[in-house]
Protein backbone atom coordinates (compact mmCIF):
# COMPACT_ATOMS: atom_id res chain seq x y z
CA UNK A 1 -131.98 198.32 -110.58
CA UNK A 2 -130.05 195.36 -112.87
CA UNK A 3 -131.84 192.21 -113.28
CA UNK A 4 -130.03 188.94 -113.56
CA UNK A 5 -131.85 185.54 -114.87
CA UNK A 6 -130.64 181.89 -114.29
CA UNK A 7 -131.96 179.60 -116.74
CA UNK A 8 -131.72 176.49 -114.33
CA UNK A 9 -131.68 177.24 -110.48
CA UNK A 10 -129.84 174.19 -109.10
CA UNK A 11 -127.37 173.81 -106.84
CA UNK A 12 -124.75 176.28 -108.53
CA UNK A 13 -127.70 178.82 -109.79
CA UNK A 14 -128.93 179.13 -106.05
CA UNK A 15 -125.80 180.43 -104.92
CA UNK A 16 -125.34 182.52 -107.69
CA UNK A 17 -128.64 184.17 -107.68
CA UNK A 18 -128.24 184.69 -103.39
CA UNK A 19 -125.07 186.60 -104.40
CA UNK A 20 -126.81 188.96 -106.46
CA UNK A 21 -129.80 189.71 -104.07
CA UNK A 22 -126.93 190.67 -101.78
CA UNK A 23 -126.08 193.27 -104.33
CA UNK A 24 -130.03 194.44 -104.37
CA UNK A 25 -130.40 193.08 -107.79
CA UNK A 26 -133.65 191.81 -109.66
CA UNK A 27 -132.86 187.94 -109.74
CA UNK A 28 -134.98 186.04 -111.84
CA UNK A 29 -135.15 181.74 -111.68
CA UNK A 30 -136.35 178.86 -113.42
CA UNK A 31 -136.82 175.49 -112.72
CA UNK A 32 -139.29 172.80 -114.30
CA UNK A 33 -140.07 171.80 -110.73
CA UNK A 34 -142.99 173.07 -109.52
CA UNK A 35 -141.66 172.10 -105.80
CA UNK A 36 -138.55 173.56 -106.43
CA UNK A 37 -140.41 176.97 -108.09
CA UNK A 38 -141.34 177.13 -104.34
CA UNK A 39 -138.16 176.58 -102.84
CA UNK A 40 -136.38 179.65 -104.75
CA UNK A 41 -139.49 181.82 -104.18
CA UNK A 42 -138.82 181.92 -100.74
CA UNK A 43 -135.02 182.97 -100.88
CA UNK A 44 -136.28 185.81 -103.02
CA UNK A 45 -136.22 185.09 -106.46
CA UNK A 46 -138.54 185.57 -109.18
CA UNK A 47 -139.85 182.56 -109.94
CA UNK A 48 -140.58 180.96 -113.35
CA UNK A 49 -142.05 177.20 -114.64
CA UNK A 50 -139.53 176.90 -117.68
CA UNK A 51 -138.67 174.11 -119.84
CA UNK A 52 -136.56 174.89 -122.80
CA UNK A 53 -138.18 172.02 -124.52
CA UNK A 54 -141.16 173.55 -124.25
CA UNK A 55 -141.28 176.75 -126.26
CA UNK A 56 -144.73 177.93 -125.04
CA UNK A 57 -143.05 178.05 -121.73
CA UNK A 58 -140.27 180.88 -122.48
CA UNK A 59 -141.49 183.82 -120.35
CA UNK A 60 -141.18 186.99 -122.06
CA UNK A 61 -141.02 188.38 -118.25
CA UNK A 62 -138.05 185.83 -117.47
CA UNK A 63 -135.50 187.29 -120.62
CA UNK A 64 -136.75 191.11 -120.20
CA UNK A 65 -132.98 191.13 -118.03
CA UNK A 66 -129.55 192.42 -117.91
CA UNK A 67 -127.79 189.43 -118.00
CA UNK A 68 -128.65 186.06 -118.68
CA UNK A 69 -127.10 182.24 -116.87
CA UNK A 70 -127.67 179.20 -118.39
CA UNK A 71 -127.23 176.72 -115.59
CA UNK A 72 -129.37 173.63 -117.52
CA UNK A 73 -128.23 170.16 -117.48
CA UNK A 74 -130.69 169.70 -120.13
CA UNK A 75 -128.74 168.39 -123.66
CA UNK A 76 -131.23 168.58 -125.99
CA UNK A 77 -129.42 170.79 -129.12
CA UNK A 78 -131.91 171.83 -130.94
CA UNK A 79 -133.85 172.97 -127.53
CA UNK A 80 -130.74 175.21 -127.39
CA UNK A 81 -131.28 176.40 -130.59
CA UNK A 82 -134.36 177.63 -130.47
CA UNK A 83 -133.75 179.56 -127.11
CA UNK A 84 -131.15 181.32 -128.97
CA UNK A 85 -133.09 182.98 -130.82
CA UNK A 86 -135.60 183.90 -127.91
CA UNK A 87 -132.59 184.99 -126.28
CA UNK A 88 -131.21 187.19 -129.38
CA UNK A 89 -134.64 188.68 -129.68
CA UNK A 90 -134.45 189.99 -126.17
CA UNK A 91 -132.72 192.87 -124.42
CA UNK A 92 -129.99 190.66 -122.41
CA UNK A 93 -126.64 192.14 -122.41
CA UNK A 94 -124.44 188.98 -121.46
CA UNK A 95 -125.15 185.36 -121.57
CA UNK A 96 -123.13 183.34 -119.38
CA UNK A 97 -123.32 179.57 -120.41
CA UNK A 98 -122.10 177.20 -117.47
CA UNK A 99 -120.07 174.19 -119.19
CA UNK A 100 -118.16 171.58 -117.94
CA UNK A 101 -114.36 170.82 -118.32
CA UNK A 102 -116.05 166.91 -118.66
CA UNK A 103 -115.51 168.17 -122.37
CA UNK A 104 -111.79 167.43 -122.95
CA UNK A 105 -110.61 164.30 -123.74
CA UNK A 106 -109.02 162.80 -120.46
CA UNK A 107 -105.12 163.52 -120.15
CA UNK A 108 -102.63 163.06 -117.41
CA UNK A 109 -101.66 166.52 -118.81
CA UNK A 110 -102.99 169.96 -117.73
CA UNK A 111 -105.69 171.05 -120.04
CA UNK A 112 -106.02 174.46 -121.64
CA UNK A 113 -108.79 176.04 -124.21
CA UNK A 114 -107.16 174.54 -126.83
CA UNK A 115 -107.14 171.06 -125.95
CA UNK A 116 -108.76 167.96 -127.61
CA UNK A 117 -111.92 167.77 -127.12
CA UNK A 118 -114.88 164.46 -127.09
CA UNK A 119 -117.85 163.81 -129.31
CA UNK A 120 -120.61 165.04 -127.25
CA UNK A 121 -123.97 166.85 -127.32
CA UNK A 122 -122.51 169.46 -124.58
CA UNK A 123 -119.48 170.17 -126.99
CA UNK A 124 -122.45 170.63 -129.77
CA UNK A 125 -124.69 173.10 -127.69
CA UNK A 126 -121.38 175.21 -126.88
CA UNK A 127 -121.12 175.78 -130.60
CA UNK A 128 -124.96 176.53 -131.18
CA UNK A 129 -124.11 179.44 -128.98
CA UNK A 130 -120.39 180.06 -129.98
CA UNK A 131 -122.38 181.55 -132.89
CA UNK A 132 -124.02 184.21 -130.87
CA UNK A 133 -122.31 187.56 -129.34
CA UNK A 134 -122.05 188.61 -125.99
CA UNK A 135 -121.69 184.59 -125.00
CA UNK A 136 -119.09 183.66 -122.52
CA UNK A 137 -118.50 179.83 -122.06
CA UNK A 138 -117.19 178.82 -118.48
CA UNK A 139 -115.83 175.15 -118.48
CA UNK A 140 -115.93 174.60 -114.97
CA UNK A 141 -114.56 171.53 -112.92
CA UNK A 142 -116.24 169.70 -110.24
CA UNK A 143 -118.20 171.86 -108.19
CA UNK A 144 -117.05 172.03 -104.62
CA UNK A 145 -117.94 174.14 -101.57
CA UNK A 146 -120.74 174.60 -98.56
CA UNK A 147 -122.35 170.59 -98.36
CA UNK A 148 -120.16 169.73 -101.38
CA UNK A 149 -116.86 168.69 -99.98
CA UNK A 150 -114.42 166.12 -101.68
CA UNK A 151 -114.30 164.04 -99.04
CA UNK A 152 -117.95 162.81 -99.91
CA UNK A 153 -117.14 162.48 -103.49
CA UNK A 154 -116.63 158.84 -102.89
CA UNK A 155 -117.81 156.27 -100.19
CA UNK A 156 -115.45 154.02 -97.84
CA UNK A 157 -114.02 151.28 -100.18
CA UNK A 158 -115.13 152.41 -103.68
CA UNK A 159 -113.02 152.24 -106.98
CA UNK A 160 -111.33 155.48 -107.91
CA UNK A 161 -111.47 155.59 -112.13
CA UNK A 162 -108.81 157.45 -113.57
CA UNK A 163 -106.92 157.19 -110.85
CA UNK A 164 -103.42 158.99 -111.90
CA UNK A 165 -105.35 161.17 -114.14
CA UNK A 166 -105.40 165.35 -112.50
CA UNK A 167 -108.04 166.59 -109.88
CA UNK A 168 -110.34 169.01 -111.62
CA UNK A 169 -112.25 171.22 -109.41
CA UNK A 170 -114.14 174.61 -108.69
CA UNK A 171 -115.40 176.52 -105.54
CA UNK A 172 -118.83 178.11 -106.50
CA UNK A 173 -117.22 181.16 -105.25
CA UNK A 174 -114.50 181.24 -108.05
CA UNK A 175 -117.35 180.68 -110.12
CA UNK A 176 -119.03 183.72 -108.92
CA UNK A 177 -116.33 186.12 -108.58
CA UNK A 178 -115.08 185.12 -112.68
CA UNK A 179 -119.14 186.25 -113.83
CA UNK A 180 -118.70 189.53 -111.64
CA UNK A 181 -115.48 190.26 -113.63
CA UNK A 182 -117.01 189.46 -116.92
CA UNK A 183 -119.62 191.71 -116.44
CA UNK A 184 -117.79 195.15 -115.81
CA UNK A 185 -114.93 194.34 -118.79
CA UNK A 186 -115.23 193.83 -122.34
CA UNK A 187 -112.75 190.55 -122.10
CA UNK A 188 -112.90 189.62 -125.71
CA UNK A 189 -112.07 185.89 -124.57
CA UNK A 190 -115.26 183.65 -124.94
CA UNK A 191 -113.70 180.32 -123.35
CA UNK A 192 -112.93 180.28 -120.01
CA UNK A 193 -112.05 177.00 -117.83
CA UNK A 194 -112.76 177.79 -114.14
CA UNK A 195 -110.62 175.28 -112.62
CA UNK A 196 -108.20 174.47 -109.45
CA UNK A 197 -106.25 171.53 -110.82
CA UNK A 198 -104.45 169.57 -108.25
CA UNK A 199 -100.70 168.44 -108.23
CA UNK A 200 -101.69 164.74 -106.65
CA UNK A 201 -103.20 162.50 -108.36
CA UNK A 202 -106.68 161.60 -107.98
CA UNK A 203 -105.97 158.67 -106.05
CA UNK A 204 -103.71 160.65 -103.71
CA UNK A 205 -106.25 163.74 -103.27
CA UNK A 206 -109.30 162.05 -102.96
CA UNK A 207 -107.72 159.62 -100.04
CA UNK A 208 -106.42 162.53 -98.23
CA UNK A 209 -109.79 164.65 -98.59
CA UNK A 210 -111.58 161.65 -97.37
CA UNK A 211 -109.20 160.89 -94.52
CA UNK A 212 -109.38 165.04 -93.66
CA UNK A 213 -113.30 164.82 -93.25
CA UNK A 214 -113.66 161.65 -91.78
CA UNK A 215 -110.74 160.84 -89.50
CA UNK A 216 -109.82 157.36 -91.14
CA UNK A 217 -108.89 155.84 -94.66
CA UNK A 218 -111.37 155.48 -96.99
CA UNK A 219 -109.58 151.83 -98.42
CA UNK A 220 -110.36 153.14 -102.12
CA UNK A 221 -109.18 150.72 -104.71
CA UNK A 222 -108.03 152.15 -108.31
């Protein structure tokens, strides 16, 4: 039976992991929550109290997996550092490090792999593992889908930032369905940016998506 851990069962490692039981795999899930340990017990999981700040609390038990998601909004580098090497020390296959497209410098201009990117402790941790093998990054947009919908995003009469700059956004599916291909091919690309970019601006989208949910305008300024 394959075993899959996610390093950082939130909203997006939930779904992931429930799409694995379906499978019949082992799914393994942390969380520094004790409250929340409970919650992911009872969808099935294998529950585990881990803080990557806190070495004494990487469970041999939680790494002895196939494959390996790190979900963790936590931006501590050198935590990252050391749970390379716990990871490189243990029999995972695949590490799958969820990222966020927030690292490219803002552009009216569709980004790509290549483009600039900011100063920032998330663009540092992606190179602590760049230095590892068997890493994929995924750069992923806004996540969208199930009690996530864009029409929420912002409340009647708020101020849209950016507001010519391009939609960036993913459906947890899309998500799902890229880590599924990754693990049956040897895809030798490491970056991947898991994105549905829109052709309106933001303005434009996120008026329409609240006036499609709601029924009326949602009088945004910009």
């Amino acid at each position: 039976m394959q075993s899959i851990s996610i390093l950082g069962c939130g909203w997006l490692g939930e779904r992931i992991g429930i799409s694995f039981l379906k499978k019949s795999w082992v799914v393994n899930a942390s969380s520094r929550n004790e409250n929340r340990l409970k919650e992911i017990s009872k969808i099935g999981f294998q529950s585990f109290q881990l803080d990557i700040e806190d070495s004494t609390t990487l469970h041999q038990d939680f790494f002895a997996a196939d494959y390996l998601i790190i979900a963790t909004t936590n931006k501590n580098v050198s935590a990252h550092q050391r749970l390379l090497e716990v990871i490189t020390k243990s029999q995972i296959k695949k590490v799958f490090f969820i990222s966020s497209t927030s690292v490219y410098k803002k552009t009216k201009n569709a980004i790509s792999i290549d483009s600039p990117l900011i100063d920032s402790p998330l663009v540092e941790i992606e190179k602590v593992y760049l230095t590892s093998k068997n890493i994929y990054i995924l750069r992923c947009g806004g996540l969208v889908g199930d009690n996530r919908q864009p029409g929420n995003f912002f409340k009647k009469g708020a101020t849209i930032k950016n507001p010519d700059g391009i939609v960036k956004l993913i459906h947890y599916e899309e998500i799902i369905s890229m880590i599924n291909s990754l693990l049956v091919t040897d895809n030798q690309q490491v970056i991947h940016n898991l994105i549905r970019e829109s052709i309106q601006s933001r303005f434009e989208f996120y008026s329409n998506a609240y006036r499609d949910l709601h029924g009326e305008n949602g009088n945004f300024s910009q």
